[in-house]
Protein backbone atom coordinates (compact mmCIF):
# COMPACT_ATOMS: atom_id res chain seq x y z
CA UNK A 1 0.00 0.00 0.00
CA UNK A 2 0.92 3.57 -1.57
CA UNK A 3 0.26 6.40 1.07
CA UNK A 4 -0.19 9.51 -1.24
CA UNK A 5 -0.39 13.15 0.80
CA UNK A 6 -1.95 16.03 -1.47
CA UNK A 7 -1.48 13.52 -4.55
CA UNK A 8 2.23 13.12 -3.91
CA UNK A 9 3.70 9.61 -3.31
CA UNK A 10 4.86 9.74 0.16
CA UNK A 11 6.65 6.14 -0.70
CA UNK A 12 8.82 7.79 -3.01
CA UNK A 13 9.87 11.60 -2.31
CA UNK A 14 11.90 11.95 -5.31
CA UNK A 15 8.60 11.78 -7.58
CA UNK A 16 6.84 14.01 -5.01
CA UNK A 17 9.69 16.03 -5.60
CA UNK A 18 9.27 16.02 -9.60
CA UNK A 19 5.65 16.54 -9.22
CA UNK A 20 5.90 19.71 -7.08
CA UNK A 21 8.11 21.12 -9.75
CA UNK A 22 5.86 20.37 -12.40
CA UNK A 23 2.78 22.61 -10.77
CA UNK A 24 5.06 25.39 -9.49
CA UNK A 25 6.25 25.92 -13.14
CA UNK A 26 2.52 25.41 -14.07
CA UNK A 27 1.39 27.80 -11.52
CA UNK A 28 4.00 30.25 -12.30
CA UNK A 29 2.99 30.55 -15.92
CA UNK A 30 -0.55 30.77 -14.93
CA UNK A 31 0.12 33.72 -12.88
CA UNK A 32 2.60 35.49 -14.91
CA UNK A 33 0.15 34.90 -18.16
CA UNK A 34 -2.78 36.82 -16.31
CA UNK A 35 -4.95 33.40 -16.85
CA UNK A 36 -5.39 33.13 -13.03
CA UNK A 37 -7.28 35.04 -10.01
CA UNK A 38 -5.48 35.87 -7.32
CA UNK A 39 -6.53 32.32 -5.82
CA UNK A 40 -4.86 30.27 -8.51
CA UNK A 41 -8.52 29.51 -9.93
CA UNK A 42 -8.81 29.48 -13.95
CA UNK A 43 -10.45 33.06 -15.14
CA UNK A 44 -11.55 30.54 -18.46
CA UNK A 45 -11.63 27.14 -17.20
CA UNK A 46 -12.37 26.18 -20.94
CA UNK A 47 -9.05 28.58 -22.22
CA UNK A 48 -7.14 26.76 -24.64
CA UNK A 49 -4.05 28.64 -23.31
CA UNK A 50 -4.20 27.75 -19.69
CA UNK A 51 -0.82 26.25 -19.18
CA UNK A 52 -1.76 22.45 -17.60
CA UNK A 53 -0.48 19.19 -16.12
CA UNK A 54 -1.55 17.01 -18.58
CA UNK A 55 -2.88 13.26 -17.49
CA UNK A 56 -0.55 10.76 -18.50
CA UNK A 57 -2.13 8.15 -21.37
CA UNK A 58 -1.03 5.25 -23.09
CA UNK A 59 2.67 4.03 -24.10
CA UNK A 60 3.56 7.98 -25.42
CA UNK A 61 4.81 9.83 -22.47
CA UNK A 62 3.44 13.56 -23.85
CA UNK A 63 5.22 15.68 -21.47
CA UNK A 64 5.22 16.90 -17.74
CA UNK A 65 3.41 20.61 -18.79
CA UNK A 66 1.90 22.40 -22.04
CA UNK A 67 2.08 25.72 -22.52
CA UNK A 68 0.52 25.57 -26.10
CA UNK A 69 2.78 25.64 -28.21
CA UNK A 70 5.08 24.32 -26.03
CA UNK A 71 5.51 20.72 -23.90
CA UNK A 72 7.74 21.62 -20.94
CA UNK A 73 9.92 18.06 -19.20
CA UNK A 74 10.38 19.59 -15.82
CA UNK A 75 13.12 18.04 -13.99
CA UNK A 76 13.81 18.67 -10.12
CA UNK A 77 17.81 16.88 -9.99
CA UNK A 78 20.82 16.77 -8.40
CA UNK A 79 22.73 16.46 -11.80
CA UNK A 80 21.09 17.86 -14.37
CA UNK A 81 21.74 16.12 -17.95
CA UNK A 82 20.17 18.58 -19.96
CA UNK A 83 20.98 17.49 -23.07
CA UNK A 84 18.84 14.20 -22.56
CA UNK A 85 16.11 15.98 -20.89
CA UNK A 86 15.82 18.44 -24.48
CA UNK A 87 15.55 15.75 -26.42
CA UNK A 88 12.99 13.67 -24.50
CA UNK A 89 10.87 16.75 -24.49
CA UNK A 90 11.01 17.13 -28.01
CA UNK A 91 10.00 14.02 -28.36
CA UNK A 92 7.25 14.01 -26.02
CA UNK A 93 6.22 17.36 -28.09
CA UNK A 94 5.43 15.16 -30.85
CA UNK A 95 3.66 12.97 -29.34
CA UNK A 96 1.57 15.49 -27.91
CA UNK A 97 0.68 17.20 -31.24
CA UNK A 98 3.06 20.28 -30.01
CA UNK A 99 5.37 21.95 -32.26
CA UNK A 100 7.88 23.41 -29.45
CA UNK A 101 9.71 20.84 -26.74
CA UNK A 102 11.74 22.38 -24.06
CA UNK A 103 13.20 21.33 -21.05
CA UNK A 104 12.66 23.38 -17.39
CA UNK A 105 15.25 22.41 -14.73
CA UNK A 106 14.93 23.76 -10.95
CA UNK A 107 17.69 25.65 -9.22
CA UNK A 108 18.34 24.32 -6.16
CA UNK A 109 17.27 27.32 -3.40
CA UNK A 110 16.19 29.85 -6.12
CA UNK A 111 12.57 30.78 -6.89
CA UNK A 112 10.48 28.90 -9.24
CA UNK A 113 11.44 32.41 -12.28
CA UNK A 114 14.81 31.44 -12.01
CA UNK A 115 14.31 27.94 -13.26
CA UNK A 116 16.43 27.67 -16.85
CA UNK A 117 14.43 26.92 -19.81
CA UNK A 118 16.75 25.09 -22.33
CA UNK A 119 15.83 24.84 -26.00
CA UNK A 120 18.14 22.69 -28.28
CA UNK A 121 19.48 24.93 -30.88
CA UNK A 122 17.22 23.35 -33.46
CA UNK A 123 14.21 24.28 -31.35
CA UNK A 124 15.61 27.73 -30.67
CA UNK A 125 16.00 28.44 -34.18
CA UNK A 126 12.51 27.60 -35.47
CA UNK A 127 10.75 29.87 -32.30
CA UNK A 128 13.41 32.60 -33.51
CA UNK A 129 12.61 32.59 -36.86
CA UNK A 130 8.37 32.40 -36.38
CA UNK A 131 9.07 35.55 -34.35
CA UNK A 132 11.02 37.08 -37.11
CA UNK A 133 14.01 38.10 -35.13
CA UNK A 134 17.99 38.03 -35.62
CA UNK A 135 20.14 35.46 -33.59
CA UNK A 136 21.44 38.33 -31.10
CA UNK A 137 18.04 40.28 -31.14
CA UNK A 138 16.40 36.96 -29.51
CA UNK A 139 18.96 35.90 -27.22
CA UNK A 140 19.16 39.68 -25.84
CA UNK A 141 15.16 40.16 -25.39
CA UNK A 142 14.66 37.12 -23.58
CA UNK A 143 18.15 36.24 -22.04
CA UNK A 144 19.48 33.34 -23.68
CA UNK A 145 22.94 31.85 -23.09
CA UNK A 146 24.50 29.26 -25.33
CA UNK A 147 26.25 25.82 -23.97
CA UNK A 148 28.32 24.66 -27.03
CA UNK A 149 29.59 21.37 -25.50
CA UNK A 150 32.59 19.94 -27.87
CA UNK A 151 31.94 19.41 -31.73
CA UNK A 152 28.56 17.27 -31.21
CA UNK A 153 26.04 19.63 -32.31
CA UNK A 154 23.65 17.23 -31.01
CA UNK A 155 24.46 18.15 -27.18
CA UNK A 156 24.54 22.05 -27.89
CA UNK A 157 21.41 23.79 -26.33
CA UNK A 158 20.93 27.59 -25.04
CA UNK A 159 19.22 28.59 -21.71
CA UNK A 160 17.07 31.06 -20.47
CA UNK A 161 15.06 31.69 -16.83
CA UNK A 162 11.21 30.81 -16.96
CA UNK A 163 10.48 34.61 -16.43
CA UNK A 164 11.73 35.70 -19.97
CA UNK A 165 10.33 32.51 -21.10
CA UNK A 166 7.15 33.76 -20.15
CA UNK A 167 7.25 37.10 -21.91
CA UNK A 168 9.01 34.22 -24.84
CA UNK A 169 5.45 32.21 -23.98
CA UNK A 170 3.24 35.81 -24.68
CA UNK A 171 4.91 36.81 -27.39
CA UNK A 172 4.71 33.17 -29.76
CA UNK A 173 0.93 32.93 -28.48
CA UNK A 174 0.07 36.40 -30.34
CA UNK A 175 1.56 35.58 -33.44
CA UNK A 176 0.30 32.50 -33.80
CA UNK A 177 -3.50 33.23 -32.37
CA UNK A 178 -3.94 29.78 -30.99
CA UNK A 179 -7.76 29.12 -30.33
């Protein structure tokens, strides 16, 4: 028997971990996007842009948060392998129907804002380019840094804090006038 307290697994305190960090990011977004009274309540219960905590279905893992357009992997670790987490959230993007996967990692001590946001350089360019803006126009208006790790392309990514990525989050949502 599974004791659960709030709908975290008290048997295992590294998932209740994970799962906090999932609806702190969630609930951060909500706020900062305005789609949230002051009691954390939906102002549109029905609002296709409410970030959420999706239920988890079937053999495709899609994701531990959408923020349409995006599918967010949070990860609450010691030793962050960032690399691996971008890529499983790209694929979990996919399999959620979402063209944007990004990974969210907590900073240990630091409010939920200064959690980095890393977008593989792939995924980087294509939210660049739908906003119409030059490689050091981006990075400057919404604080990205660039890990080049070695010649492996593959394990390059750049990083910003989830409060630019929210203003990152506004900003794609107008020009693409999701319903």
């Amino acid at each position: 028997m599974v004791l659960t307290f709030g709908g975290a697994d008290v048997a295992n305190p590294n998932k209740a971990k994970g799962t906090q960090w999932e609806s702190d990011v969630r609930n951060y977004l909500n706020a900062e996007l305005g789609l949230v009274d002051e009691y954390g309540k939906f102002l549109d219960p029905f609002d296709a842009h409410n970030v959420r905590r999706p239920a988890q279905e079937g053999a495709a893992d899609v994701g531990d948060v959408h923020a349409v357009p995006f599918v967010l992997e949070c990860k609450n670790v010691k030793r962050p392998s960032v690399p691996t987490f971008v890529r499983q959230a790209e694929v979990e993007a996919v399999h959620a129907g979402f063209p944007y996967g990004v990974a969210v990692v907590k900073v240990p001590r630091l409010n939920v804002r200064r959690g980095k946001v890393h977008f593989s350089v792939r995924t980087w360019t294509r939210v660049r380019l739908a906003l119409g803006m030059d490689s050091r126009e981006f990075a400057e208006r919404y604080g990205f840094t660039a890990s080049l790790r070695g010649l492996n392309t593959g394990r390059w990514y750049m990083t910003t804090e989830l409060e630019p990525f929210g203003s990152l989050l506004e900003d794609v949502r107008k020009l693409r006038h999701i319903q």
